[in-house]
C-alpha atoms as a PDB file:
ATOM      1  CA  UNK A   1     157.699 117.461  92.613  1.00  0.00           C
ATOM      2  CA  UNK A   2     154.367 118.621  91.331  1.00  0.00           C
ATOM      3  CA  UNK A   3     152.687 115.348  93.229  1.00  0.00           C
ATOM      4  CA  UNK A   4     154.794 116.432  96.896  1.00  0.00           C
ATOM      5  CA  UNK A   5     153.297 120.296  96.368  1.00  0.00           C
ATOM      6  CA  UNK A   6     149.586 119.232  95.391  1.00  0.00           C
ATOM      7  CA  UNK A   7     149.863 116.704  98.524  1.00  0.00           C
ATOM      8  CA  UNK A   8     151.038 119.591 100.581  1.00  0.00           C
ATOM      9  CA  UNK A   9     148.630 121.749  99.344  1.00  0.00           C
ATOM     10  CA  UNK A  10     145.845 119.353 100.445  1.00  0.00           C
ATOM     11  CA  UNK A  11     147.166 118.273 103.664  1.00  0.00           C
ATOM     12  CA  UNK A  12     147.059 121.824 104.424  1.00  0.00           C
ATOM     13  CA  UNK A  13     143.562 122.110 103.772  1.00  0.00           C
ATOM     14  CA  UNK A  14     142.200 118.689 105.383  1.00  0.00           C
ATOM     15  CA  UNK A  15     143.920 119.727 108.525  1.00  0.00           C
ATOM     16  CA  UNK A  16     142.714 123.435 108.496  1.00  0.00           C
ATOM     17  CA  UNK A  17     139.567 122.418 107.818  1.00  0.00           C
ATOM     18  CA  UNK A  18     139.406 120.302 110.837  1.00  0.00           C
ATOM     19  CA  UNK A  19     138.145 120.729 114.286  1.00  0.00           C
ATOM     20  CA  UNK A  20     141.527 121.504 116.052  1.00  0.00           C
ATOM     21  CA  UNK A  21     141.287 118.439 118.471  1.00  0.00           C
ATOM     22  CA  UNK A  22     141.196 116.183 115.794  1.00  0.00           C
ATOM     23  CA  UNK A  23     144.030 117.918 113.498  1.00  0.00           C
ATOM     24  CA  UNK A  24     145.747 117.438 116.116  1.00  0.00           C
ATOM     25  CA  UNK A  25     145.662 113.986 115.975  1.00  0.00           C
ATOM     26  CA  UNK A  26     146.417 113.853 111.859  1.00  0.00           C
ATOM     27  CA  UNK A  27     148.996 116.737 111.911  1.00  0.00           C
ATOM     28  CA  UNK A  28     152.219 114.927 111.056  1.00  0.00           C
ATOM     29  CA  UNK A  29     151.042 112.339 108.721  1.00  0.00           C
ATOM     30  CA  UNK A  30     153.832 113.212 105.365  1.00  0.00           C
ATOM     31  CA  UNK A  31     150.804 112.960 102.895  1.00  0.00           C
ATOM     32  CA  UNK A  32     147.449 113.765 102.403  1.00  0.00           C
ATOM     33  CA  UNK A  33     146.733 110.119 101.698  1.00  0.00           C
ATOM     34  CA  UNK A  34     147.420 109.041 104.828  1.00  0.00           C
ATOM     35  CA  UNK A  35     145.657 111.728 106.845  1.00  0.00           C
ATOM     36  CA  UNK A  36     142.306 110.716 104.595  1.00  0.00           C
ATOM     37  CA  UNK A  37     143.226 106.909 105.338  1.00  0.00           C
ATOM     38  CA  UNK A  38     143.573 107.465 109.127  1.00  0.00           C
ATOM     39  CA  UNK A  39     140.545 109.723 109.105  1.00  0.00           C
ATOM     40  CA  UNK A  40     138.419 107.449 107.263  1.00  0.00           C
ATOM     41  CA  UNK A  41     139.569 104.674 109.029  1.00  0.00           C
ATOM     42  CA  UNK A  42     138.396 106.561 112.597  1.00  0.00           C
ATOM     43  CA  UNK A  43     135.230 108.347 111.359  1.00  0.00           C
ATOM     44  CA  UNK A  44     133.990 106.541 107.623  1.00  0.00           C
ATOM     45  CA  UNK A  45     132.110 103.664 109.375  1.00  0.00           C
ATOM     46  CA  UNK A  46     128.622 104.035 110.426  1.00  0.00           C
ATOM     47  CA  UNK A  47     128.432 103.600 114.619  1.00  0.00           C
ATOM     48  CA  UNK A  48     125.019 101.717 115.602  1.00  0.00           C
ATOM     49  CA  UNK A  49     123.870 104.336 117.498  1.00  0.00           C
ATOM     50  CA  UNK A  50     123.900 106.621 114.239  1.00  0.00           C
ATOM     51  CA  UNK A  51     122.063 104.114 112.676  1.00  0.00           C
ATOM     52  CA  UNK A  52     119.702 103.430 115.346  1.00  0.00           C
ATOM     53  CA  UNK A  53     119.325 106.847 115.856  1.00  0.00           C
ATOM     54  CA  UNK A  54     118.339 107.717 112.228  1.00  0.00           C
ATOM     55  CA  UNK A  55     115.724 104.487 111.946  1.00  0.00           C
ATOM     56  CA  UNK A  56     113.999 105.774 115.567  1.00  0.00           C
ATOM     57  CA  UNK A  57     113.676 109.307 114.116  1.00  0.00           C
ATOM     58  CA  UNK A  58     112.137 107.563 110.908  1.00  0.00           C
ATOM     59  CA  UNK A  59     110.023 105.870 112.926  1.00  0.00           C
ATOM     60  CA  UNK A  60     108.601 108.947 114.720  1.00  0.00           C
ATOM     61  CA  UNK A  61     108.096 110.935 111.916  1.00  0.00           C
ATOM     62  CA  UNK A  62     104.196 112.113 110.903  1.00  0.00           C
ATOM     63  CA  UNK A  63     102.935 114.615 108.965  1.00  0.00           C
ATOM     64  CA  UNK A  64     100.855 115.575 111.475  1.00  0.00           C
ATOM     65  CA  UNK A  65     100.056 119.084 110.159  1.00  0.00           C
ATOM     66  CA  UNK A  66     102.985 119.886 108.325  1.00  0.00           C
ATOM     67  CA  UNK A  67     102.098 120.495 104.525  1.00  0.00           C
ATOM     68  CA  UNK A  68     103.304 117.879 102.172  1.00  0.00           C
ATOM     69  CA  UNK A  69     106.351 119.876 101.650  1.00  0.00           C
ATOM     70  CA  UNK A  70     107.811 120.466 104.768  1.00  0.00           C
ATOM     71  CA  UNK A  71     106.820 116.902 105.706  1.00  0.00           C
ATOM     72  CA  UNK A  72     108.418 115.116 102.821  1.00  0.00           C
ATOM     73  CA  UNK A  73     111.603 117.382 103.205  1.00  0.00           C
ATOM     74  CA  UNK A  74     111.647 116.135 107.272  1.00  0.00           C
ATOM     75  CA  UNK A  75     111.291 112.735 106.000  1.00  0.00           C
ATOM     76  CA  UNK A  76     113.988 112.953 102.720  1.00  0.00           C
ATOM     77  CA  UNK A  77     116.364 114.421 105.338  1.00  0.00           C
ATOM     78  CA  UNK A  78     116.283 111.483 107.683  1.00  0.00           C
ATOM     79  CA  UNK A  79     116.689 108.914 104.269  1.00  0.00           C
ATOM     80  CA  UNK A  80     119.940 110.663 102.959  1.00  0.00           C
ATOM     81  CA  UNK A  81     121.677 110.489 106.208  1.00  0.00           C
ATOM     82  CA  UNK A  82     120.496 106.592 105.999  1.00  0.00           C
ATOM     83  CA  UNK A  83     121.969 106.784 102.111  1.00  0.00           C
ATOM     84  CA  UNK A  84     125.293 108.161 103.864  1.00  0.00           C
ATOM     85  CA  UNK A  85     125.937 105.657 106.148  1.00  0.00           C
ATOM     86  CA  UNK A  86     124.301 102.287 105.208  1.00  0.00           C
ATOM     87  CA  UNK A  87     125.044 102.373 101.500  1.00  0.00           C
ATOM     88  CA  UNK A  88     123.508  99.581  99.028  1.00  0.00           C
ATOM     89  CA  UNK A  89     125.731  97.378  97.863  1.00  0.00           C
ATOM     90  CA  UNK A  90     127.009  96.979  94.114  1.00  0.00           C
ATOM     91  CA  UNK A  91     127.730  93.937  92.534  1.00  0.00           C
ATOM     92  CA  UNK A  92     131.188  93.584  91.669  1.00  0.00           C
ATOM     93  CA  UNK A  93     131.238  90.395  89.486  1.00  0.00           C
ATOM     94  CA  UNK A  94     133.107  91.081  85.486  1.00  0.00           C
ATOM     95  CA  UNK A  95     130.340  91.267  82.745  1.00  0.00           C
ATOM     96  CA  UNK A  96     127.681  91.133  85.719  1.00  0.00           C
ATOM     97  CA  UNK A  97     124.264  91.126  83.790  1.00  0.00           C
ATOM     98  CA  UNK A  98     121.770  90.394  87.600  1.00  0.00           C
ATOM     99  CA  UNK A  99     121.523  94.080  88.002  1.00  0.00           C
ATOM    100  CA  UNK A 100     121.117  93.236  91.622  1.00  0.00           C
ATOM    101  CA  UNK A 101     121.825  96.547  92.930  1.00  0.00           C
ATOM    102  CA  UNK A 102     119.168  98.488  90.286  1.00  0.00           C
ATOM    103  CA  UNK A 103     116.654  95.692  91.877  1.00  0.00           C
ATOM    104  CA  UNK A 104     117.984  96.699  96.018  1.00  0.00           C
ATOM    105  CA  UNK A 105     117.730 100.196  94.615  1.00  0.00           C
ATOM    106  CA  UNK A 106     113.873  99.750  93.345  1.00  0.00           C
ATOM    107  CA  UNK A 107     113.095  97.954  96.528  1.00  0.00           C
ATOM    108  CA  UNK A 108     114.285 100.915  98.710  1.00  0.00           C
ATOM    109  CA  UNK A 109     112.378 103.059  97.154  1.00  0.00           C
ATOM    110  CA  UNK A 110     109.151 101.109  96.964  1.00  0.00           C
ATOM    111  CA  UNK A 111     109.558 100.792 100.788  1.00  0.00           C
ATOM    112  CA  UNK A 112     110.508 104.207 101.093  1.00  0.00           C
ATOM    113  CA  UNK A 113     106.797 105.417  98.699  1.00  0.00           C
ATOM    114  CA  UNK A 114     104.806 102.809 100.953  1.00  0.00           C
ATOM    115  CA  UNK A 115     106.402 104.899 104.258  1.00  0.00           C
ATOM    116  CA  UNK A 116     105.898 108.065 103.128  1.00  0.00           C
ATOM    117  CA  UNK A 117     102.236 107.205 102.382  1.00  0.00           C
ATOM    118  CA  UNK A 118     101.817 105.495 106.063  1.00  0.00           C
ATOM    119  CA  UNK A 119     102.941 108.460 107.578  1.00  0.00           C
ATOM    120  CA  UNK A 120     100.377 110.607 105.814  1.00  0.00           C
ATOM    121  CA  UNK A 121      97.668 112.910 107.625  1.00  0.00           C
ATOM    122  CA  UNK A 122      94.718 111.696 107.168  1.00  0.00           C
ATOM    123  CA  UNK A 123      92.308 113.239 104.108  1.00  0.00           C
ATOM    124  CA  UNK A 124      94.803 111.530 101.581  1.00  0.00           C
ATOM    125  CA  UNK A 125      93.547 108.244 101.626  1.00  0.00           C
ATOM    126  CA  UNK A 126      92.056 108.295  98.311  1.00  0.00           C
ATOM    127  CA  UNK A 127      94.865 109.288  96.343  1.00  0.00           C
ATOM    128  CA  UNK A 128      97.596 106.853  98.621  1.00  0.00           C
ATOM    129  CA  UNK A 129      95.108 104.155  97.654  1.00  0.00           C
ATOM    130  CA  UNK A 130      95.107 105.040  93.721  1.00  0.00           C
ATOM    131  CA  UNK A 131      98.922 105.151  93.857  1.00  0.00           C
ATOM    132  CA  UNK A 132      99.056 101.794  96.077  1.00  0.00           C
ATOM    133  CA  UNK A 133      97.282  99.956  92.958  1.00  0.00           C
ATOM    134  CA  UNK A 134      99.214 101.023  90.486  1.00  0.00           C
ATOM    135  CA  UNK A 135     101.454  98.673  88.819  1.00  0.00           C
ATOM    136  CA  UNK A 136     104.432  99.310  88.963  1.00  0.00           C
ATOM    137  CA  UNK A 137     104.318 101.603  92.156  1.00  0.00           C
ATOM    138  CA  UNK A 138     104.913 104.825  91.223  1.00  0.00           C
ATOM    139  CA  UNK A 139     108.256 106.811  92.292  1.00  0.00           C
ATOM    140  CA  UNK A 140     108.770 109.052  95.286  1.00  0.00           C
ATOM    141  CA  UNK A 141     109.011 112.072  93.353  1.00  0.00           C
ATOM    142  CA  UNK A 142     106.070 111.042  91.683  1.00  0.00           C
ATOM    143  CA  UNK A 143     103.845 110.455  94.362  1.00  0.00           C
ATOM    144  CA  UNK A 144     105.410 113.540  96.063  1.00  0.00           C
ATOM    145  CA  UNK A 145     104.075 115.724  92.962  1.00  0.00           C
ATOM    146  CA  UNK A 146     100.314 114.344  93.114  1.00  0.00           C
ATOM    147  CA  UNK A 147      99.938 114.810  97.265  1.00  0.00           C
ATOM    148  CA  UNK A 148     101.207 118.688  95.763  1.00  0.00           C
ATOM    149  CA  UNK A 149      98.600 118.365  93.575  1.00  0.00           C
ATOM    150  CA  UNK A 150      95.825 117.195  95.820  1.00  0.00           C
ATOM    151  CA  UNK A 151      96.925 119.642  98.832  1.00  0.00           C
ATOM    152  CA  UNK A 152      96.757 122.547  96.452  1.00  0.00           C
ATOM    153  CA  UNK A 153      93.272 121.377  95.485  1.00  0.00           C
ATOM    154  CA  UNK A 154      91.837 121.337  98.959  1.00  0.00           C
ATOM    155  CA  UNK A 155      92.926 124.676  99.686  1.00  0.00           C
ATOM    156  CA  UNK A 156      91.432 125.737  96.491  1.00  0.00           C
ATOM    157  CA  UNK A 157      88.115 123.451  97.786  1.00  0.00           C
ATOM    158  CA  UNK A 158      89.204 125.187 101.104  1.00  0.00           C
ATOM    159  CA  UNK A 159      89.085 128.573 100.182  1.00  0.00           C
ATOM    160  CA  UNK A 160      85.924 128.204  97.518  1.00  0.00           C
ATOM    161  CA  UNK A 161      84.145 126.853 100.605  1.00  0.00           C
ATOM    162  CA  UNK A 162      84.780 129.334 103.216  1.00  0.00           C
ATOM    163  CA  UNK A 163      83.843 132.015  99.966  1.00  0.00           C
ATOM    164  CA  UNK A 164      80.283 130.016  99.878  1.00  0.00           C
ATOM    165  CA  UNK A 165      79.915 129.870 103.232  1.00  0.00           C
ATOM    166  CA  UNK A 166      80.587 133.609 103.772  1.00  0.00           C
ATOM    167  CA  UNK A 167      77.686 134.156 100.738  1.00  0.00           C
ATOM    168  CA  UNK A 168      75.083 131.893 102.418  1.00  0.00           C
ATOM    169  CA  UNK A 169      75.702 134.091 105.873  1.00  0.00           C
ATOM    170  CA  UNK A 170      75.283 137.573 104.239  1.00  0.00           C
ATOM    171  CA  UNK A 171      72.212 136.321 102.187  1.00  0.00           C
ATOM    172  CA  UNK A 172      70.802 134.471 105.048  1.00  0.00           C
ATOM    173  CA  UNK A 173      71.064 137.599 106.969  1.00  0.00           C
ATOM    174  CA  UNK A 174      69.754 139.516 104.164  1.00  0.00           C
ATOM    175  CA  UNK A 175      66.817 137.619 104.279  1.00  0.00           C
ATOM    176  CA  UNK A 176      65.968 137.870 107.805  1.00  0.00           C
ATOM    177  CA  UNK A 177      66.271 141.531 107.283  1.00  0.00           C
ATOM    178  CA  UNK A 178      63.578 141.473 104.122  1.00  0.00           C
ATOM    179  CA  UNK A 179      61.090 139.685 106.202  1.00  0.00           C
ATOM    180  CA  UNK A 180      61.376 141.355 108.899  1.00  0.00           C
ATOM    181  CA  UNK A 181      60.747 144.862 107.093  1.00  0.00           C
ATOM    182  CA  UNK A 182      57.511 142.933 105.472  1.00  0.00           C
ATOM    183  CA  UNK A 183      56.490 142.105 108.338  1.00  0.00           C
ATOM    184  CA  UNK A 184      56.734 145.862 109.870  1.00  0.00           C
ATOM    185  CA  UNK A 185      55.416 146.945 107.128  1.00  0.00           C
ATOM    186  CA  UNK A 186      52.173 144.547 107.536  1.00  0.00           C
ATOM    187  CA  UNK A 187      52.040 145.886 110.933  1.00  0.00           C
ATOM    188  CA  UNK A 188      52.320 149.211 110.310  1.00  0.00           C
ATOM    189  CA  UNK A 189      49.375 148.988 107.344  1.00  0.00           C
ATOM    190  CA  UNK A 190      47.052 147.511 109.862  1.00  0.00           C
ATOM    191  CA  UNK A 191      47.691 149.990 112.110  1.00  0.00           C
ATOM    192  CA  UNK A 192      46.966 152.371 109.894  1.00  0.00           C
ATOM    193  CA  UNK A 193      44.084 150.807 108.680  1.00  0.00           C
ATOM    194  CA  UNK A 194      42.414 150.763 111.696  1.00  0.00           C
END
């Protein structure tokens, strides 16, 4: 009895929470199983164009001058909805000691670091280098952290620079301004000395 209720229960919110064209369609199913069966069966497989869809917009992506941020976010967006719907397989085999899907895992994300580095603006080339050498490659998150690290150090350079710069241009002036009230004043003392 409890089983019928909590089925109820839960067929009433998969079909509320639906759009109403497709309740529609899963409105008279007895159970809640079978209205996440018939859904799944409809919806849970990735179409190509999804797919193809996702790997152009991956494609496409730059950082162009988005800060490292907002550019890996654009780019860890794109890889989840690939995580969704092309999953990596497990192994399945009793006792299984290849740990084949830790090693399809660490390839994905080596492929992932290598392009997220690629897609890089340019003025990072040092640091992708340094993290290209290392052995093993670093992880995402890793490599994320460091580009934070180096952007926040050329705004610092940036900002240091532009303080400098600023300096030079009021002393420069400055200086113009000294000599030229030396060289009024030379004047005006050989005026007066004539």
């Amino acid at each position: 009895e409890l089983c019928i209720r909590d089925s109820s229960m839960l067929s009433s919110w998969l079909v509320g929470s639906l759009d109403p064209s497709i309740s529609r369609s899963v409105l008279y199913f007895p159970t809640a199983r079978e209205i996440w069966l018939n859904l799944e069966e409809r919806y849970g497989q990735a179409s190509g164009t999804s797919l193809y869809s996702l790997q152009e917009s991956l494609h496409e992506i730059r950082q162009g001058t988005d800060s490292i941020s907002a550019y890996f976010t654009k780019i860890k967006m794109i890889w989840d909805q690939l995580d969704a719907i092309d999953t990596i397989p497990t192994c399945e085999c009793n006792n299984c000691t290849c740990a084949i899907t830790q090693k399809l895992i660490k390839s994905r994300e080596n492929r992932r670091l290598t392009e997220f580095l690629m897609k890089l603006a340019s003025g990072y080339e040092i640091l992708r280098g340094s993290m290209l050498i290392m052995n093993p490659l670093p992880s995402i998150s890793h490599a994320y952290r460091l580009l934070l690290q180096e952007e926040n150090h050329k705004k610092l350079t940036h900002s240091s620079q532009s303080h400098d710069e600023s300096h030079d241009k009021f002393k420069s002036r400055n200086n113009y301004g000294t000599k030229l009230m030396e060289r009024a004043e030379t004047i005006i003392f050989v005026i007066i000395a004539k």
